[in-house]
PDB file of N, CA and C in Angstrom:
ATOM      1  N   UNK A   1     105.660 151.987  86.323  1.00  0.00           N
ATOM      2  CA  UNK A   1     105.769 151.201  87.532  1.00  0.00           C
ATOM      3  C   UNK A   1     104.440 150.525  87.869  1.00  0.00           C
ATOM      4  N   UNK A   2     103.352 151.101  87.572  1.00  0.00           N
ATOM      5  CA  UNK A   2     101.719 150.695  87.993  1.00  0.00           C
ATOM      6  C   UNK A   2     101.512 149.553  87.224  1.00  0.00           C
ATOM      7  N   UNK A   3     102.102 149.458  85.998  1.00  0.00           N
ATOM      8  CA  UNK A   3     102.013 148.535  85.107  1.00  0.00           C
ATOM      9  C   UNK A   3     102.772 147.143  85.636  1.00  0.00           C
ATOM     10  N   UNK A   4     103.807 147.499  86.202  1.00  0.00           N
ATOM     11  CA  UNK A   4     104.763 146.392  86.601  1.00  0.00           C
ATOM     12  C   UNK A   4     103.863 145.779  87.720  1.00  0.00           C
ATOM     13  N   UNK A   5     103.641 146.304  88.359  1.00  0.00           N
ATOM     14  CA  UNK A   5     102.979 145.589  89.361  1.00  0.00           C
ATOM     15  C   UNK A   5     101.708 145.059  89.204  1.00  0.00           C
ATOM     16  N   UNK A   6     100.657 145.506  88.321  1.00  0.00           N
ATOM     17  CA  UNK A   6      99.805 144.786  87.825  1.00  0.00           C
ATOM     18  C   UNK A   6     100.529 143.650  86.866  1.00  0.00           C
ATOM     19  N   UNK A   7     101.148 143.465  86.013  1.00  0.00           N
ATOM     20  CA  UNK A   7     101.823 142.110  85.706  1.00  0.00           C
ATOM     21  C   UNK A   7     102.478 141.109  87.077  1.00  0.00           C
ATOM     22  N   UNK A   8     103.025 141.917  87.443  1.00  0.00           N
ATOM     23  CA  UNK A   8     103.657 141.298  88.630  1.00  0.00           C
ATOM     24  C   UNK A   8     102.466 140.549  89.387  1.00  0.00           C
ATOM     25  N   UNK A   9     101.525 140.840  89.749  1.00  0.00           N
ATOM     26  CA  UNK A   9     100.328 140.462  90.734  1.00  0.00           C
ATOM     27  C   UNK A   9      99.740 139.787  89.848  1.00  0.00           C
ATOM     28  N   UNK A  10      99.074 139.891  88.615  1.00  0.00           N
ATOM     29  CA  UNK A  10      98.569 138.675  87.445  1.00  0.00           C
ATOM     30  C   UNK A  10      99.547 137.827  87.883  1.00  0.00           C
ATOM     31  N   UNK A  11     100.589 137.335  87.144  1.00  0.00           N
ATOM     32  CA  UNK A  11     101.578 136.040  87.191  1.00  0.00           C
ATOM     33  C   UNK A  11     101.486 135.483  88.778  1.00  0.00           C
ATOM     34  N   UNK A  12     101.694 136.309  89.625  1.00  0.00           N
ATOM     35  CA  UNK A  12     101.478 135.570  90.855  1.00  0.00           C
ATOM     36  C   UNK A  12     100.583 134.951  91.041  1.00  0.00           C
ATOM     37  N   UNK A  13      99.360 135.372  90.882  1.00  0.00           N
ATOM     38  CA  UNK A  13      97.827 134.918  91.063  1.00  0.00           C
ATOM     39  C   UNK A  13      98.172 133.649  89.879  1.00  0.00           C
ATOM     40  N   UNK A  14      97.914 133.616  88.748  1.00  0.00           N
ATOM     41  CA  UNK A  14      98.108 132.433  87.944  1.00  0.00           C
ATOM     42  C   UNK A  14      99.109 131.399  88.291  1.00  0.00           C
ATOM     43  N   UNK A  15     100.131 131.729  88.877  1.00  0.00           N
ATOM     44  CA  UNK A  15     101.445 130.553  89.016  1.00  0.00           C
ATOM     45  C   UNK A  15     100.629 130.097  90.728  1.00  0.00           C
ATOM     46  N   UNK A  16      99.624 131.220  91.269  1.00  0.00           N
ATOM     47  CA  UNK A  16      99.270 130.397  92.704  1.00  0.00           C
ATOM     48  C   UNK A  16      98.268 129.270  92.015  1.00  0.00           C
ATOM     49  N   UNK A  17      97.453 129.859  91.112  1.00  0.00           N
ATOM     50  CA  UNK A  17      96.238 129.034  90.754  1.00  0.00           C
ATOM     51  C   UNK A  17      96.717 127.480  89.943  1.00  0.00           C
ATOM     52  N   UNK A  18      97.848 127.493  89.114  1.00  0.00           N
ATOM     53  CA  UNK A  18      98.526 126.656  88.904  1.00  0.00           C
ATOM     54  C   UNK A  18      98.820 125.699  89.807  1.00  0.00           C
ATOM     55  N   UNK A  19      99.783 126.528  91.181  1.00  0.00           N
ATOM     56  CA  UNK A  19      99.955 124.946  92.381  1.00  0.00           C
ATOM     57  C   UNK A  19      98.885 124.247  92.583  1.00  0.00           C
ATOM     58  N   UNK A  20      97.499 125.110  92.639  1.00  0.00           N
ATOM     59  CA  UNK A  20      96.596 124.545  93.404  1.00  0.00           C
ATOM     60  C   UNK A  20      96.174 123.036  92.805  1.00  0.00           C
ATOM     61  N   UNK A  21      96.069 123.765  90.775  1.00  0.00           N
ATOM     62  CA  UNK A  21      95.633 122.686  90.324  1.00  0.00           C
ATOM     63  C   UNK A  21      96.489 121.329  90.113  1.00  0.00           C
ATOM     64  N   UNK A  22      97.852 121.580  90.558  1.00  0.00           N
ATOM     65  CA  UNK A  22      99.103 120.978  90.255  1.00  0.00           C
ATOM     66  C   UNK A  22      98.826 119.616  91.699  1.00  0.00           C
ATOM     67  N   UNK A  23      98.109 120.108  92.418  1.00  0.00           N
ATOM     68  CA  UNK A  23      98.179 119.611  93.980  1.00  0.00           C
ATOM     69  C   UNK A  23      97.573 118.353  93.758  1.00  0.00           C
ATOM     70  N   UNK A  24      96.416 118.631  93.092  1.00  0.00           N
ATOM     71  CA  UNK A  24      95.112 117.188  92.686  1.00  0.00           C
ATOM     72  C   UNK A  24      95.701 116.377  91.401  1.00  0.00           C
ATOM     73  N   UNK A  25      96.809 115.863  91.538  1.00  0.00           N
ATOM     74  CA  UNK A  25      97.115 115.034  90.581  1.00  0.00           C
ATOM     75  C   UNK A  25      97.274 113.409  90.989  1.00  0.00           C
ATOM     76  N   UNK A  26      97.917 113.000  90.056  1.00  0.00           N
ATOM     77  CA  UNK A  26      98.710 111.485  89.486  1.00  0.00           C
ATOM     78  C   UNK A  26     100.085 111.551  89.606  1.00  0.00           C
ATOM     79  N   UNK A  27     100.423 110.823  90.609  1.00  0.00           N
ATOM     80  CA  UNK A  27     102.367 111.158  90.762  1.00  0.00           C
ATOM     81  C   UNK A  27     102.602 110.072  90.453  1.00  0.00           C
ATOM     82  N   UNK A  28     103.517 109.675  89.349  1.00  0.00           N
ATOM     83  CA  UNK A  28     104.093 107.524  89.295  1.00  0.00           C
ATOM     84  C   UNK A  28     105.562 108.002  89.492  1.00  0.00           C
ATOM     85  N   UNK A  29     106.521 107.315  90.084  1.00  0.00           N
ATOM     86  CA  UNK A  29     107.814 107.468  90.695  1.00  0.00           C
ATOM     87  C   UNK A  29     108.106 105.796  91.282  1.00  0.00           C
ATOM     88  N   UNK A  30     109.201 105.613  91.233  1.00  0.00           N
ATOM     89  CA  UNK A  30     109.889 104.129  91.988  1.00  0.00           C
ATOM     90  C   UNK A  30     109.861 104.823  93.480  1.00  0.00           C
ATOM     91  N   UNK A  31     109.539 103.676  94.173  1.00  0.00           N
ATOM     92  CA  UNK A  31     109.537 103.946  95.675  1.00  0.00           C
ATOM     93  C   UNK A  31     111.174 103.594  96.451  1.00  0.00           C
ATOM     94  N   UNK A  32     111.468 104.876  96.590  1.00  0.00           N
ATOM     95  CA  UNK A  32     112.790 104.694  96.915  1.00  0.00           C
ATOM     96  C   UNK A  32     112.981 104.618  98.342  1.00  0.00           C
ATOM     97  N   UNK A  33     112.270 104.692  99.301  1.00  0.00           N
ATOM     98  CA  UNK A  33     112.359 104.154 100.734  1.00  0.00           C
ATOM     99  C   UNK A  33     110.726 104.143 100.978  1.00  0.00           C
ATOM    100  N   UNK A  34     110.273 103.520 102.329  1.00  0.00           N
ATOM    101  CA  UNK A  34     109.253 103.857 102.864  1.00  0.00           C
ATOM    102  C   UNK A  34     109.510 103.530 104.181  1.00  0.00           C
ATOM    103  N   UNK A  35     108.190 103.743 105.047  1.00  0.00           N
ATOM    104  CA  UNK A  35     108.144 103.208 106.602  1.00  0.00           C
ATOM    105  C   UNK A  35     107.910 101.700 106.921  1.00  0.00           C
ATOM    106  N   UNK A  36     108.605 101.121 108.146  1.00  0.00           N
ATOM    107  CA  UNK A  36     108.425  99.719 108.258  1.00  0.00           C
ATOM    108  C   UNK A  36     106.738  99.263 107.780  1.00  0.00           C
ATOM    109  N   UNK A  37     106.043  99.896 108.158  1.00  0.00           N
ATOM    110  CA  UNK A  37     104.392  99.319 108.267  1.00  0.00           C
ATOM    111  C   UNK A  37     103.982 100.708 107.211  1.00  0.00           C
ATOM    112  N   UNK A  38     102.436 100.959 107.299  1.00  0.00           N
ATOM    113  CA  UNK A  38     102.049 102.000 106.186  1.00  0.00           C
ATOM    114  C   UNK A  38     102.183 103.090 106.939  1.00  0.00           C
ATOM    115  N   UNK A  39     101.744 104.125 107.842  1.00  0.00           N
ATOM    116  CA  UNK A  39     101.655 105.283 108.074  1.00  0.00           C
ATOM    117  C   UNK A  39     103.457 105.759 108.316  1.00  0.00           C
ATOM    118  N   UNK A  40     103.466 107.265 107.575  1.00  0.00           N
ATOM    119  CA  UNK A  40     104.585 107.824 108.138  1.00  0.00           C
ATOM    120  C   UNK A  40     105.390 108.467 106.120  1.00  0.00           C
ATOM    121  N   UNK A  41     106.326 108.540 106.404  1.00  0.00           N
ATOM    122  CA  UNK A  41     107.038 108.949 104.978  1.00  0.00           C
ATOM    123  C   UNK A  41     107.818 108.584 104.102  1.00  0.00           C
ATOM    124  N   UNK A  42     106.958 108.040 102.685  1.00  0.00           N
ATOM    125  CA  UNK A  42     107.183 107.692 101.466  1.00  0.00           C
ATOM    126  C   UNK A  42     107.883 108.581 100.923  1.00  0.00           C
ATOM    127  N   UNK A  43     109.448 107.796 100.152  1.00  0.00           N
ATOM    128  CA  UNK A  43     110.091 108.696  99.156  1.00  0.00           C
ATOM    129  C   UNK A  43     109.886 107.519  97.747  1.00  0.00           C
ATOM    130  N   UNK A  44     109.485 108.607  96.794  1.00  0.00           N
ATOM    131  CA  UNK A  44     108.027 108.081  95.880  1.00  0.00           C
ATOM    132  C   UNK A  44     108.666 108.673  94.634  1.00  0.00           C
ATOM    133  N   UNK A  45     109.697 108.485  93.986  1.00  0.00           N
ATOM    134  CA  UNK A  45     110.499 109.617  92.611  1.00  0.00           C
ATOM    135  C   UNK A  45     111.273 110.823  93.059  1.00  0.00           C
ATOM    136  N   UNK A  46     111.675 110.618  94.083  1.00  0.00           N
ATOM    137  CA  UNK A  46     112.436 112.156  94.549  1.00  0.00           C
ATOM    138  C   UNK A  46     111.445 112.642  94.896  1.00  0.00           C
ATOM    139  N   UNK A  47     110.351 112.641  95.369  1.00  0.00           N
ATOM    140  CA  UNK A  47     109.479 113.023  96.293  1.00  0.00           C
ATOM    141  C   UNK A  47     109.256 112.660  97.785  1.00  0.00           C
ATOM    142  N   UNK A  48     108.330 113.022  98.538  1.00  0.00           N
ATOM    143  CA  UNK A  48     108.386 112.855  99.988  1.00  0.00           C
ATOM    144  C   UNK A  48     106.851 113.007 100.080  1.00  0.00           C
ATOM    145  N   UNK A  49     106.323 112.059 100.594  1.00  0.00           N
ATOM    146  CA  UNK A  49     104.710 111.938 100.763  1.00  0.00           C
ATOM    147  C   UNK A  49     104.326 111.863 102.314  1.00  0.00           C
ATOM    148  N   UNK A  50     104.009 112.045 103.235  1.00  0.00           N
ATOM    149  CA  UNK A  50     103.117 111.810 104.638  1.00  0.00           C
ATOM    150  C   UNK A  50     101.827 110.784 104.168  1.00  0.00           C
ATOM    151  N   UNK A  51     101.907 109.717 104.475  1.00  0.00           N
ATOM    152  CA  UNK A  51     100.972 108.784 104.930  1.00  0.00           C
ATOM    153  C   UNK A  51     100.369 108.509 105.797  1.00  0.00           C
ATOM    154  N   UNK A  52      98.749 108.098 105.922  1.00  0.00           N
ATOM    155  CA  UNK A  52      98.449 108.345 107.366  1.00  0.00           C
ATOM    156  C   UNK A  52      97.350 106.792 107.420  1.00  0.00           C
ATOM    157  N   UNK A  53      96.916 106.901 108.307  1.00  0.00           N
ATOM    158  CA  UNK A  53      95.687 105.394 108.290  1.00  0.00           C
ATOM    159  C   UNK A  53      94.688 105.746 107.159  1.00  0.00           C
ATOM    160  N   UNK A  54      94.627 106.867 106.757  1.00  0.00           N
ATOM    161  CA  UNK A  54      93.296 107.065 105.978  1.00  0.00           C
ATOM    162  C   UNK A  54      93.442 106.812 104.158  1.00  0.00           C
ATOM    163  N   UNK A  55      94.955 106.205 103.984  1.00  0.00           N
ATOM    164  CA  UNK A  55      95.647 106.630 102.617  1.00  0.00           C
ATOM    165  C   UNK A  55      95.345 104.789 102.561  1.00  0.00           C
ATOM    166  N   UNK A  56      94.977 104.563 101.167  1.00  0.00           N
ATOM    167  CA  UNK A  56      94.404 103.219 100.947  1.00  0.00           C
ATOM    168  C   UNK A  56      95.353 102.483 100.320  1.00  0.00           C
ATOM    169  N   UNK A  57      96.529 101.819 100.112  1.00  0.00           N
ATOM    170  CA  UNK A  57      97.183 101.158  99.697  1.00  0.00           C
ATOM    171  C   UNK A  57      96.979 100.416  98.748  1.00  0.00           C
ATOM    172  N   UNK A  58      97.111  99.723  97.415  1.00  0.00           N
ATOM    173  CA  UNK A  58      96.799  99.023  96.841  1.00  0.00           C
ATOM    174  C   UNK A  58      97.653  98.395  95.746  1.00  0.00           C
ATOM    175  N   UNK A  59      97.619  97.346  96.158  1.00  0.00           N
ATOM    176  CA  UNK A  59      99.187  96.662  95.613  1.00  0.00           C
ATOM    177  C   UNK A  59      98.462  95.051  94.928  1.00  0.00           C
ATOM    178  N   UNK A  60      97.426  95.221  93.653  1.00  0.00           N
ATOM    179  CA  UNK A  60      97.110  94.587  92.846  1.00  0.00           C
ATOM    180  C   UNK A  60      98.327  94.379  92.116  1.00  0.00           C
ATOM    181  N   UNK A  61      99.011  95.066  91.470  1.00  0.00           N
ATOM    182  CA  UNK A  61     100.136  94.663  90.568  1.00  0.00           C
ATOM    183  C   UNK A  61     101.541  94.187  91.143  1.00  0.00           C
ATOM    184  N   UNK A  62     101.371  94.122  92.410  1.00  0.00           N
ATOM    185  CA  UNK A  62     102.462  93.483  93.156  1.00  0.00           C
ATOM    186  C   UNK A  62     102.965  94.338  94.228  1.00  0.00           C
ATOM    187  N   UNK A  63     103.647  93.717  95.480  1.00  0.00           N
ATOM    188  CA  UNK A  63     103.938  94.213  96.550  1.00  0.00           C
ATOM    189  C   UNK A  63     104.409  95.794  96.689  1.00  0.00           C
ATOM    190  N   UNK A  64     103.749  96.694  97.469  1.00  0.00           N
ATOM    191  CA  UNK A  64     104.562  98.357  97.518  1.00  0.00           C
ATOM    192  C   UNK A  64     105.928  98.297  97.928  1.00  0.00           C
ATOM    193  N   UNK A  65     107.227  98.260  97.289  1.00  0.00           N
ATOM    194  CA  UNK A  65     108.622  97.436  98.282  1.00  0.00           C
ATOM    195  C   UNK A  65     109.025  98.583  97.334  1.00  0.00           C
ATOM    196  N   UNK A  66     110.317  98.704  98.069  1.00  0.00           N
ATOM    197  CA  UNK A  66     111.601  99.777  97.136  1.00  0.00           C
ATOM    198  C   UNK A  66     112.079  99.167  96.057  1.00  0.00           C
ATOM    199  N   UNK A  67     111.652  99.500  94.942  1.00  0.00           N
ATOM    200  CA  UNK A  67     112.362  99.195  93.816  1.00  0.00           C
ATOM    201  C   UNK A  67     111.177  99.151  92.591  1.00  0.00           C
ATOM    202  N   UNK A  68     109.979  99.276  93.723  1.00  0.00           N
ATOM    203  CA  UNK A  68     108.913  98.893  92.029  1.00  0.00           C
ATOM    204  C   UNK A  68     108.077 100.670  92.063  1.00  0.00           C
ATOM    205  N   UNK A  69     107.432 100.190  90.556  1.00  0.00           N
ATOM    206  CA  UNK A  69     106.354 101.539  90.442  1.00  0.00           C
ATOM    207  C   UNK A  69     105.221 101.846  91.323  1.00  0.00           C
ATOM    208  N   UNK A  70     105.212 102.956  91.611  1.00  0.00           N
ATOM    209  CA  UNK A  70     103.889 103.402  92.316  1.00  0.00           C
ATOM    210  C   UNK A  70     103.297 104.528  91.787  1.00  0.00           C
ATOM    211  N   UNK A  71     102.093 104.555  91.813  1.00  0.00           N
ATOM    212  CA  UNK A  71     101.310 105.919  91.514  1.00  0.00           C
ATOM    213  C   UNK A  71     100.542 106.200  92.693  1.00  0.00           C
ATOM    214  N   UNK A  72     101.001 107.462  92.826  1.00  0.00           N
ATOM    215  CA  UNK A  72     100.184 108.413  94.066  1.00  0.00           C
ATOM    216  C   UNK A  72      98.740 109.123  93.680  1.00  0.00           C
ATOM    217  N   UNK A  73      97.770 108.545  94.630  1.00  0.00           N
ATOM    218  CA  UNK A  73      97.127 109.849  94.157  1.00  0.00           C
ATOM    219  C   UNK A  73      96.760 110.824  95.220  1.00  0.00           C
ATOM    220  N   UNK A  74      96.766 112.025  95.222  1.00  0.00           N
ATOM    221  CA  UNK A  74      96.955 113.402  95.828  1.00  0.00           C
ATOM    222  C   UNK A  74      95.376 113.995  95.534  1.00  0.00           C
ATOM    223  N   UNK A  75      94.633 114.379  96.896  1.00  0.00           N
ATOM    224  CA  UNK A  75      93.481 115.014  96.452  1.00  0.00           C
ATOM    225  C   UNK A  75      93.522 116.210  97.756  1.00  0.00           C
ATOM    226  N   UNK A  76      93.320 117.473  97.450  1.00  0.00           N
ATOM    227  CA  UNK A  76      93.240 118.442  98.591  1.00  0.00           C
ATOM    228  C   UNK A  76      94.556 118.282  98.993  1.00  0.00           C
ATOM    229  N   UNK A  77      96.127 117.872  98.663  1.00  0.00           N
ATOM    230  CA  UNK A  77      97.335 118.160  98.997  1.00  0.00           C
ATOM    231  C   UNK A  77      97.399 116.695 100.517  1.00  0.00           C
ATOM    232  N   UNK A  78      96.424 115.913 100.002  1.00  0.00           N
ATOM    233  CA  UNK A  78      96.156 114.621 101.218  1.00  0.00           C
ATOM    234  C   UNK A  78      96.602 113.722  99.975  1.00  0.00           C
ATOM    235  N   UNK A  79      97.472 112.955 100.618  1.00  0.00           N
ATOM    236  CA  UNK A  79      97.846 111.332 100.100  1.00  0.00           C
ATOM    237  C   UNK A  79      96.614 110.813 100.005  1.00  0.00           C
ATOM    238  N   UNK A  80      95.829 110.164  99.322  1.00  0.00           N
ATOM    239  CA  UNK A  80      94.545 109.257  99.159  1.00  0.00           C
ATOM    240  C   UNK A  80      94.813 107.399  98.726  1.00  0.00           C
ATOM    241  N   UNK A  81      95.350 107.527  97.971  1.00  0.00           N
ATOM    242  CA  UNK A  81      96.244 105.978  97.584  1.00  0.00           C
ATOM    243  C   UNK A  81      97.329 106.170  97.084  1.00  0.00           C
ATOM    244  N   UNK A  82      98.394 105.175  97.515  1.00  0.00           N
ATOM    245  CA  UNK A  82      99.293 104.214  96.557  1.00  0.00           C
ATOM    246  C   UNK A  82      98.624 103.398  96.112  1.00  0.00           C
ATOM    247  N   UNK A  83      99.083 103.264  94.374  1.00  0.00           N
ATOM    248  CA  UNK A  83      99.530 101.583  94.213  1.00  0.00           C
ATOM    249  C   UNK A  83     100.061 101.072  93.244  1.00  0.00           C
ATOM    250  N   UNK A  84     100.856 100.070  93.279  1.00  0.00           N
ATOM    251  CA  UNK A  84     101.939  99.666  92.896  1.00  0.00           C
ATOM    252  C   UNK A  84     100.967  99.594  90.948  1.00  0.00           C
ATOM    253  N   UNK A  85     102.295  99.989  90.054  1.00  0.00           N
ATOM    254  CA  UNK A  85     102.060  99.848  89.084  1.00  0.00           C
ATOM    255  C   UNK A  85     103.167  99.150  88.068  1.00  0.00           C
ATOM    256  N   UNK A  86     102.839  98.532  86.692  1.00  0.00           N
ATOM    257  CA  UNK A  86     103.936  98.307  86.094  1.00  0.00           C
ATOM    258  C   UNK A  86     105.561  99.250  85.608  1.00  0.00           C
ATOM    259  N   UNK A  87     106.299  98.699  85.603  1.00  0.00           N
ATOM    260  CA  UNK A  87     107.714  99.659  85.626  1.00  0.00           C
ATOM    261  C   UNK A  87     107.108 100.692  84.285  1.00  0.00           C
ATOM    262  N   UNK A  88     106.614  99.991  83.467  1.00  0.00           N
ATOM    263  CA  UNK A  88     106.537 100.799  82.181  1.00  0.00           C
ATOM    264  C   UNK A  88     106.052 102.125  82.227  1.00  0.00           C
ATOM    265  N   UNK A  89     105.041 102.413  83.356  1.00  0.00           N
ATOM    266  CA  UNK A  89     104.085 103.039  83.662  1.00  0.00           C
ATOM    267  C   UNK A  89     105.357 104.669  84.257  1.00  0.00           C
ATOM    268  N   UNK A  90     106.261 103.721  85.026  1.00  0.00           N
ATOM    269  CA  UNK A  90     107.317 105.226  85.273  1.00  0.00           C
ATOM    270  C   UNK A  90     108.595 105.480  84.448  1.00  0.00           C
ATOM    271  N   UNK A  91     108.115 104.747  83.204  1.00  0.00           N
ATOM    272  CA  UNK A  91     109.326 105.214  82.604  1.00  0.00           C
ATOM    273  C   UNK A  91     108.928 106.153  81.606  1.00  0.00           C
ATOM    274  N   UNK A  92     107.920 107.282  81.778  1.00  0.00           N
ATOM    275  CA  UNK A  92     107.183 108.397  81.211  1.00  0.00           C
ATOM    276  C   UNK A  92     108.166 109.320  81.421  1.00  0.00           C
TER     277      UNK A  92
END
């Protein structure tokens, strides 16, 4: 039983240390709704993002609208930018 629970408590600790690093990524997804103006909640690939004034938008490759690519980037579990990318880019 002592054993089980030392496995048991390893895997936990690793699958926590995993989210953490999972948190600071690169998300690309089609933007499947957003808010009239920027702040508020992006659905981004079957995802759900909170946007706020501090998240930088950037729509060099063409307008952020429902239907095109976006890549998120996520730092500290904070939205930091959108921006719009080529379709090719989400068909990974």
């Amino acid at each position: 039983m002592k054993k089980f629970l030392v496995v048991f408590a390893f895997t936990f600790i690793a699958l926590s240390v995993a989210q953490v690093a999972l948190a600071d990524n690169d998300f690309y997804g089609i933007v499947e709704s957003r808010p009239d103006g920027k702040i508020g909640t992006w659905i981004i690939g079957g995802r759900s993002f909170e946007v706020s004034e501090n998240t930088e938008l950037d729509e060099d490759n063409g307008p952020l609208k429902v239907g095109t690519c976006a890549e998120v980037e996520i730092e500290n579990g904070v939205v930091k930018e959108i921006e719009s990318e080529s379709l090719r880019k989400c068909d990974k």
